[in-house]
Protein backbone atom coordinates (compact mmCIF):
# COMPACT_ATOMS: atom_id res chain seq x y z
CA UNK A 1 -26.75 -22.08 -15.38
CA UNK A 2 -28.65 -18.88 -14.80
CA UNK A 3 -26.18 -16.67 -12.59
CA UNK A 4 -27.41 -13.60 -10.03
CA UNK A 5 -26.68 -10.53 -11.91
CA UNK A 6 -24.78 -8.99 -8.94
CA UNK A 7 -20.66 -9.50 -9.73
CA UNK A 8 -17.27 -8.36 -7.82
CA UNK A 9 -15.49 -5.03 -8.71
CA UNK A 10 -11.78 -4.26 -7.58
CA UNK A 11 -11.31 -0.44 -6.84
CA UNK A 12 -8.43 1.22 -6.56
CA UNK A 13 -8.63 3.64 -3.75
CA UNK A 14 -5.55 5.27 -4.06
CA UNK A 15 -4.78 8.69 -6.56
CA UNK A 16 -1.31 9.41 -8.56
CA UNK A 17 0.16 6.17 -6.74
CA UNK A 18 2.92 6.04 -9.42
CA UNK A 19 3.17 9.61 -8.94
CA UNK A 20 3.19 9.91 -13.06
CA UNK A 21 1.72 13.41 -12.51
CA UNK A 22 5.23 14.41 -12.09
CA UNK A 23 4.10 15.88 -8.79
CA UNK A 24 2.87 14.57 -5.16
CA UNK A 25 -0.91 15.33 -6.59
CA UNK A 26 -3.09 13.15 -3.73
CA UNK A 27 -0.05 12.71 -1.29
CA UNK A 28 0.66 14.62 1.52
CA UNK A 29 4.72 15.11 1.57
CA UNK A 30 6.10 17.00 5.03
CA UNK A 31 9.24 17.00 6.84
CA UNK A 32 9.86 17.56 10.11
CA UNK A 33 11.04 20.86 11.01
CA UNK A 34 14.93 21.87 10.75
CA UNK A 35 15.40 18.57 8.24
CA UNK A 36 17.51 18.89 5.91
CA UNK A 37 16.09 16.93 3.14
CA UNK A 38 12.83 16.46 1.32
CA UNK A 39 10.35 14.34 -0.24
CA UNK A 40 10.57 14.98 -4.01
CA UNK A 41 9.39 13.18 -7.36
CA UNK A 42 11.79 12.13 -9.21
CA UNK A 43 12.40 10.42 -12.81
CA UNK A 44 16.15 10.68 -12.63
CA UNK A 45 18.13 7.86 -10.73
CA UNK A 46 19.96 10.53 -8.27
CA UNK A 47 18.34 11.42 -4.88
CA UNK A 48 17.37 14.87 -4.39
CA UNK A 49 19.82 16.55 -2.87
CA UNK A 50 22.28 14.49 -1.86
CA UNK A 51 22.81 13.45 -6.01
CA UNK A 52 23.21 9.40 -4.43
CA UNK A 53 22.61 7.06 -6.89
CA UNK A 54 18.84 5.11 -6.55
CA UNK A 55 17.19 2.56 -8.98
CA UNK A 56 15.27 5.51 -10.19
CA UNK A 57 11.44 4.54 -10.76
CA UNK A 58 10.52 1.26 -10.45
CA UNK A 59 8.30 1.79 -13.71
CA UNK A 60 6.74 4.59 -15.72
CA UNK A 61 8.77 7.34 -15.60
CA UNK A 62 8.52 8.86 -12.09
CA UNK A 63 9.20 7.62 -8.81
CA UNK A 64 8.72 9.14 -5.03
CA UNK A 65 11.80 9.59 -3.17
CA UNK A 66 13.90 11.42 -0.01
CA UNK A 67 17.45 13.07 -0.33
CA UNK A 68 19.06 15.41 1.91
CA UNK A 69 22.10 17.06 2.97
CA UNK A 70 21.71 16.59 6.70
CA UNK A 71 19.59 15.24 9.70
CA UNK A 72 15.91 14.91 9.61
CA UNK A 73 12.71 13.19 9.67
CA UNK A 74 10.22 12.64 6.65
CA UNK A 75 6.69 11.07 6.03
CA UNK A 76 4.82 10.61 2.76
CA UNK A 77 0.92 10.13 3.46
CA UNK A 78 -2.11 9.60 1.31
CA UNK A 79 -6.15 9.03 3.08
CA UNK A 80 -8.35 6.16 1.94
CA UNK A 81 -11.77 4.89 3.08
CA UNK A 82 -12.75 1.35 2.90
CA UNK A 83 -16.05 1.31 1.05
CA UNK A 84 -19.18 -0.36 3.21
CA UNK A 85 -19.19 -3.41 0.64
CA UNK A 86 -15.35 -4.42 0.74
CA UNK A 87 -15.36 -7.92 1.13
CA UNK A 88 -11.39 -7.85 0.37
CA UNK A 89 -8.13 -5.21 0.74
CA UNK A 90 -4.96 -5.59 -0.54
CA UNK A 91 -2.26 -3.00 -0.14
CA UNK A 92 1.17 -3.35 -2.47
CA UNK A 93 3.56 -0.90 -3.44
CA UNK A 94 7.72 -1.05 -4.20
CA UNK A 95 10.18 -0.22 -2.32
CA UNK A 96 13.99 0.38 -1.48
CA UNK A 97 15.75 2.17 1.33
CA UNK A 98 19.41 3.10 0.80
CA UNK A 99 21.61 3.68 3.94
CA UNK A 100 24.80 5.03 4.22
CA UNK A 101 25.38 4.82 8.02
CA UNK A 102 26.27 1.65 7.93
CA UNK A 103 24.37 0.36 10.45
CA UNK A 104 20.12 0.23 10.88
CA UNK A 105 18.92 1.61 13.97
CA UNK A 106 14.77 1.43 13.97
CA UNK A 107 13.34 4.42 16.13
CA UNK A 108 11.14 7.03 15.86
CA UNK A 109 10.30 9.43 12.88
CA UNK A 110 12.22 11.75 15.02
CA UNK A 111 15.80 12.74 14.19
CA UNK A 112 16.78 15.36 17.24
CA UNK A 113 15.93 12.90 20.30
CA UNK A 114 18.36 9.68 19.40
CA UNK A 115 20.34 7.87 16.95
CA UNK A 116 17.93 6.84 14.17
CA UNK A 117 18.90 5.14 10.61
CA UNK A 118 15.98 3.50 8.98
CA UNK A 119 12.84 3.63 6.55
CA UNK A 120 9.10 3.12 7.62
CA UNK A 121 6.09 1.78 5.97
CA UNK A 122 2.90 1.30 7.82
CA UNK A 123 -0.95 1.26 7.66
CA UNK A 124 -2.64 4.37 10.34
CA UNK A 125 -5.30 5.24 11.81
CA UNK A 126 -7.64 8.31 9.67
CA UNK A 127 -6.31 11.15 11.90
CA UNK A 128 -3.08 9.76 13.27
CA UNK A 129 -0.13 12.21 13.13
CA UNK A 130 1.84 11.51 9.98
CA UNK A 131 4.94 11.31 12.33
CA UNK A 132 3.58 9.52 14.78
CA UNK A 133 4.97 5.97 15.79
CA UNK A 134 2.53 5.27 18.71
CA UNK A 135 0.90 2.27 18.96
CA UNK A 136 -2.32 3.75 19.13
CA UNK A 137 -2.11 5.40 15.91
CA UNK A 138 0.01 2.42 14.07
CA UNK A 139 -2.23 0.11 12.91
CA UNK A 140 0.32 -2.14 11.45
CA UNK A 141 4.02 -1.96 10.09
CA UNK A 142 5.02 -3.37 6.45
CA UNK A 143 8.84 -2.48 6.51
CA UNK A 144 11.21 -1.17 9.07
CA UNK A 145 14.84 -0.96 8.62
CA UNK A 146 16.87 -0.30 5.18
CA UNK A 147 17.71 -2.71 2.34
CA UNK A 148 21.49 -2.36 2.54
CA UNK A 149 24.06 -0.20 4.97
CA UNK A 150 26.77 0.64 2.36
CA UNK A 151 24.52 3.52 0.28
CA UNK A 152 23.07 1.44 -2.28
CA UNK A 153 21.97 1.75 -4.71
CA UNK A 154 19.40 -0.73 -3.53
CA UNK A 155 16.63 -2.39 -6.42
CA UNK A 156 13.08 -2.33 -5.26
CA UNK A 157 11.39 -4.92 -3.70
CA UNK A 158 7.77 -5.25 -4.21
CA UNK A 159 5.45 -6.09 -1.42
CA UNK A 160 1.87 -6.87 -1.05
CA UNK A 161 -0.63 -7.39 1.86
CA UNK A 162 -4.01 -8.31 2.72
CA UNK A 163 -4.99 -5.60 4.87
CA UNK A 164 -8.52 -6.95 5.27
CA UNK A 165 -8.62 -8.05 8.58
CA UNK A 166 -7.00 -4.45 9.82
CA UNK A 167 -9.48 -2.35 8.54
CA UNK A 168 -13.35 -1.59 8.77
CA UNK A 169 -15.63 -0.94 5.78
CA UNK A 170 -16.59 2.46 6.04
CA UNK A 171 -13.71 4.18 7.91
CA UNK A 172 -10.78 6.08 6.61
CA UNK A 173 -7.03 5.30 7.05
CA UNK A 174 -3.99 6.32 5.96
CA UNK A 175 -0.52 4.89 3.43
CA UNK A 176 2.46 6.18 5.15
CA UNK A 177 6.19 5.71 3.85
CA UNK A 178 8.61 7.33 6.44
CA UNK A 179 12.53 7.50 7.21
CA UNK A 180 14.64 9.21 10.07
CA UNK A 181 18.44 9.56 9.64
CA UNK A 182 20.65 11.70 11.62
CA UNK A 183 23.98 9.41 11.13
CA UNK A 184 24.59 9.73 7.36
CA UNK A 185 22.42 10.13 4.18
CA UNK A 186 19.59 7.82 3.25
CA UNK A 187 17.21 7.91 0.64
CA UNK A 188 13.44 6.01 0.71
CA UNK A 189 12.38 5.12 -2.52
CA UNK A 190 8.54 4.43 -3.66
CA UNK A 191 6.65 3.72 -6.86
CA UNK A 192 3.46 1.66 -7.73
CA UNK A 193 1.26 2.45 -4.54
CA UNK A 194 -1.80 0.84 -4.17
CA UNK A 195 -4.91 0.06 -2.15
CA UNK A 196 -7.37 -2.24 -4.52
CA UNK A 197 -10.58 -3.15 -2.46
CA UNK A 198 -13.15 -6.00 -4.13
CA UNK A 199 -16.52 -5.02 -3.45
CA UNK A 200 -19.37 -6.75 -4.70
CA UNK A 201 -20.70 -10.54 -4.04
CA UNK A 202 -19.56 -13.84 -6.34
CA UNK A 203 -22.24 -14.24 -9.12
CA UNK A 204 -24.59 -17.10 -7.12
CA UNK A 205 -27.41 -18.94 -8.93
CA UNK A 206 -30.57 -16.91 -9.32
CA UNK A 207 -34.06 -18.78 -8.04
CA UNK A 208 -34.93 -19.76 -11.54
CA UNK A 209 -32.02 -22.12 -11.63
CA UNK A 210 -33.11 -23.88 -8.76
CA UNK A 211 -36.51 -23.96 -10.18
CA UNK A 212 -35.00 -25.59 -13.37
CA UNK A 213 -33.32 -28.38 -11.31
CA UNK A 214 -36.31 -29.21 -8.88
CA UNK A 215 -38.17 -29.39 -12.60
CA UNK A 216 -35.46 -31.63 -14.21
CA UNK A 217 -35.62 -34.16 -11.24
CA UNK A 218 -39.19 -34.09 -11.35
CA UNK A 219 -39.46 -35.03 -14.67
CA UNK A 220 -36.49 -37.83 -14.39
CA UNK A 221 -38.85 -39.12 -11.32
CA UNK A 222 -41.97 -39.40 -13.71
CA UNK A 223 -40.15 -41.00 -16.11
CA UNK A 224 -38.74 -43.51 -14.28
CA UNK A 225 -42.14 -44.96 -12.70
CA UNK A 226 -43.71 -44.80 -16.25
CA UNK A 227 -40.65 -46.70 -17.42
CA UNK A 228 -41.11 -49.21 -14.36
CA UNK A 229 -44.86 -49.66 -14.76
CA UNK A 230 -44.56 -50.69 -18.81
């Protein structure tokens, strides 16, 4: 069978998304102002900071990951466009969220307004505000809430979504991982980001292979009324 020459090709459209540069190289790491944590990379199993115990990286030898010693509000962000021949999307990445509150309480990724106790991850728009929880700028949520409410230390969980019916070929979006805590410490955990898009048709039979068939028919056709007229 003669096949069209034109094949699939999965791309990965995220950089550093198991942050083994040892740094946040192609993230965008912030937290609000007056928080008193951070975002760091980490290959230790100890949150920054706070020096809570975590699962440490999920594989490789570095991991993403908050800590603090007090209130605040953080968001980890990284851009992608969807090429204009993405037939498929599929976001995965592992996670854990370690709370030691005690309780969950969802909320914004704002830490001076209300009680808040939880972890984030969600798909945005392109130029959304990496803090922002509004529904116009949320395009969809993969986690909310925390994996345990003693502290931990919590083992990842891997997750994975087809995101292909949320986005557009052609436009840009944006990965965020997010937590708000102002009740006790917490610590987000990430490793193994990514954002694979399959471009590319499935190999189809060229013309000639239909030309072959219409010819082997033919010829079974011919043969058959010779056959019947001997």
């Amino acid at each position: 069978m003669a096949l069209a020459t034109v094949a699939q090709a999965d791309i990965q459209l995220l950089t550093n998304g198991g942050f083994e540069t040892g740094d946040f190289t192609g993230w965008n790491a912030q937290a609000a102002p007056g928080s008193g944590g951070a975002w760091a990379v980490s290959s230790t199993t100890l949150a920054p900071i706070s020096g809570e115990l975590t699962a440490g990286p999920a594989s490789g030898s570095f991991y993403a990951v908050t800590g603090q010693a007090g209130p605040g509000a953080y968001a980890l962000t990284q851009s992608f466009t969807v090429a204009p021949g993405a037939t498929d999307v599929v976001l995965s990445f592992d996670l854990f969220a370690n709370d030691f509150a005690g309780t969950i309480i969802p909320g914004p990724l704002n830490y001076t307004d209300s009680d808040v106790q939880f972890a984030t991850a969600d798909l945005l728009t392109g130029t959304a505000d990496p803090f922002s929880t509004a529904p116009a700028d949320v395009i969809q949520n993969f986690y909310t809430g925390a994996d345990n409410t003693d502290g931990g230390p919590a083992p990842y969980t891997h997750y994975s979504f087809d995101i292909t019916n949320w986005v557009v070929a052609g436009d840009t979006y944006q990965i965020r991982f997010g937590d708000a805590d102002n009740l006790s410490f917490f610590s987000e955990g990430v490793d193994n980001v990514s954002v694979v898009e399959t471009t590319g048709a499935a190999a189809t039979p060229e013309p000639s292979y239909y030309l072959l068939i219409l010819l082997g028919i033919g010829g079974m056709i011919a043969w058959k009324r010779r056959y019947a007229k001997a």
